[in-house]
C-alpha atoms as a PDB file:
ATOM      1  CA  UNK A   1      -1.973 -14.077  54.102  1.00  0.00           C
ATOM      2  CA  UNK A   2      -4.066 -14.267  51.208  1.00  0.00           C
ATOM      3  CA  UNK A   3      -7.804 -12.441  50.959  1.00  0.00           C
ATOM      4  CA  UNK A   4     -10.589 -14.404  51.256  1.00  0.00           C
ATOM      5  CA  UNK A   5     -12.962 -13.351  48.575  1.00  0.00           C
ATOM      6  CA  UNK A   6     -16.657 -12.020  49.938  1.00  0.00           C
ATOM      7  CA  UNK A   7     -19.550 -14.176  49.329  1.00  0.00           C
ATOM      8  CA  UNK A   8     -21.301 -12.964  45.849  1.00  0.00           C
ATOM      9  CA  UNK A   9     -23.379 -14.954  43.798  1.00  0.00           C
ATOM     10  CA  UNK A  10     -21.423 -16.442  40.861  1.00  0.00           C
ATOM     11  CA  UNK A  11     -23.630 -13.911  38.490  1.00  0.00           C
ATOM     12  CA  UNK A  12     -22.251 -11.101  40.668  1.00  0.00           C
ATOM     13  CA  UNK A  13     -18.858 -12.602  39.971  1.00  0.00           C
ATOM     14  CA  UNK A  14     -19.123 -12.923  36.341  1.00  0.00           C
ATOM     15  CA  UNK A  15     -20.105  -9.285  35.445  1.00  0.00           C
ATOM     16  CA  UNK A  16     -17.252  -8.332  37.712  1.00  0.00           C
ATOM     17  CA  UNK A  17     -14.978 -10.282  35.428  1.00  0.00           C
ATOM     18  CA  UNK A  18     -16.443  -8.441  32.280  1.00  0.00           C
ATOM     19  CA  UNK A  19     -16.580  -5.094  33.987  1.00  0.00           C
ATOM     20  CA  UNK A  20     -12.691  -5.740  34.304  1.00  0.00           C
ATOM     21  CA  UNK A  21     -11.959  -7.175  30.735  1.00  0.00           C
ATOM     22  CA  UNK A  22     -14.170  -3.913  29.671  1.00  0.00           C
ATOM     23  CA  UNK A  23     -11.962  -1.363  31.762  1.00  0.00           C
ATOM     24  CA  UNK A  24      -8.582  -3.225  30.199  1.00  0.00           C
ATOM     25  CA  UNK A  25      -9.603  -2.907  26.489  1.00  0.00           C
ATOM     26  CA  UNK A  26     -10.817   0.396  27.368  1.00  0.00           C
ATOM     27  CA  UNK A  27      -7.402   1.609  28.835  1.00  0.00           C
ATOM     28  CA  UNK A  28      -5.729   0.088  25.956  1.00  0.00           C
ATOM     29  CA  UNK A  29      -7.688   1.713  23.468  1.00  0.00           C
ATOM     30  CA  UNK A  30      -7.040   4.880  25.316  1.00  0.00           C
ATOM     31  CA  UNK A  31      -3.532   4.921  25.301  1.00  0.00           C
ATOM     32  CA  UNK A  32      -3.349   5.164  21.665  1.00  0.00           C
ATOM     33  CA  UNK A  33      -4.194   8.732  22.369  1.00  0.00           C
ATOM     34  CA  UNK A  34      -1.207   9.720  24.822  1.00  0.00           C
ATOM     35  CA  UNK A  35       2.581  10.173  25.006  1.00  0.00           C
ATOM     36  CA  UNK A  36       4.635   7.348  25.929  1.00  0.00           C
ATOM     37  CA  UNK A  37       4.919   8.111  29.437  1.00  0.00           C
ATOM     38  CA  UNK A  38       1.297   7.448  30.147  1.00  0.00           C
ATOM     39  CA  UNK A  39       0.554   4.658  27.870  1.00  0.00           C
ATOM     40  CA  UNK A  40       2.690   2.763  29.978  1.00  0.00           C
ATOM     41  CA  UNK A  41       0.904   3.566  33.087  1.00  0.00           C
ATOM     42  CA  UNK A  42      -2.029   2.994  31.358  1.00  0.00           C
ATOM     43  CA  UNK A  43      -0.582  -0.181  29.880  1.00  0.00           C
ATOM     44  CA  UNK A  44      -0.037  -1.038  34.049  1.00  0.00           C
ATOM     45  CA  UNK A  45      -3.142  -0.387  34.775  1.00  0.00           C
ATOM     46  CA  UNK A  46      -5.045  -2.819  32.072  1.00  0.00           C
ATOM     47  CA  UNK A  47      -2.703  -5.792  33.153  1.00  0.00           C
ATOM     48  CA  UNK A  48      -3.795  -5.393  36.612  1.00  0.00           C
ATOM     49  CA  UNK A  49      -7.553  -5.137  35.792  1.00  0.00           C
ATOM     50  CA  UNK A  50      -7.338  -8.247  33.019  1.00  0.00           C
ATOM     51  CA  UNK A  51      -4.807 -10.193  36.161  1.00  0.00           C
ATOM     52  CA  UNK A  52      -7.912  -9.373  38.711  1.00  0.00           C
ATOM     53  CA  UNK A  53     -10.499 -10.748  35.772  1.00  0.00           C
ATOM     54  CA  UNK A  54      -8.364 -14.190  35.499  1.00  0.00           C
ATOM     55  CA  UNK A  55      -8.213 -14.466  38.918  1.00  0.00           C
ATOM     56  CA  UNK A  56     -12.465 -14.130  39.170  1.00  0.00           C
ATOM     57  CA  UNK A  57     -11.991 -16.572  36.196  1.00  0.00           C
ATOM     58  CA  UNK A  58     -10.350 -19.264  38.012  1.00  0.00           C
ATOM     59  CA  UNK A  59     -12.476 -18.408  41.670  1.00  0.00           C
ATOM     60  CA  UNK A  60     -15.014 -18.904  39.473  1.00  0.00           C
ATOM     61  CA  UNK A  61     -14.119 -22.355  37.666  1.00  0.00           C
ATOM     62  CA  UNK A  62     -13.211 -23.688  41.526  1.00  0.00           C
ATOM     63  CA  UNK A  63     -16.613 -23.077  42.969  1.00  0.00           C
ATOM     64  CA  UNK A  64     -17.540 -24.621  39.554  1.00  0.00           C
ATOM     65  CA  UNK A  65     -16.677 -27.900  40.454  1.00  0.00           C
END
């Protein structure tokens, strides 16, 4: 059963999107600066915040219209 999402104003919405995008292109610029083992987990980690900042994206575009 899928998660409704909680009622935040669209502004609230949007700088959870960029707090996302921030955290994923701050884990990848991280991982530069670790062994392989943890770059990938790191790696994980970024492609689950930038997935979480699409989906925002497209809750956001639907409420758009």
């Amino acid at each position: 059963m899928p998660l409704t999402p909680p009622e935040l104003h669209p502004d609230d919405w949007r700088r959870l999107r960029d707090a996302l995008r921030y955290q994923g292109r701050d884990l990848h610029h991280r991982s530069y600066a670790v062994d392989a083992r943890r770059r990938e987990l790191l790696w994980e980690e970024m492609d689950r915040c930038l997935a979480l900042a699409d989906r925002i994206e497209a809750h956001l575009d639907g409420a758009d219209g």
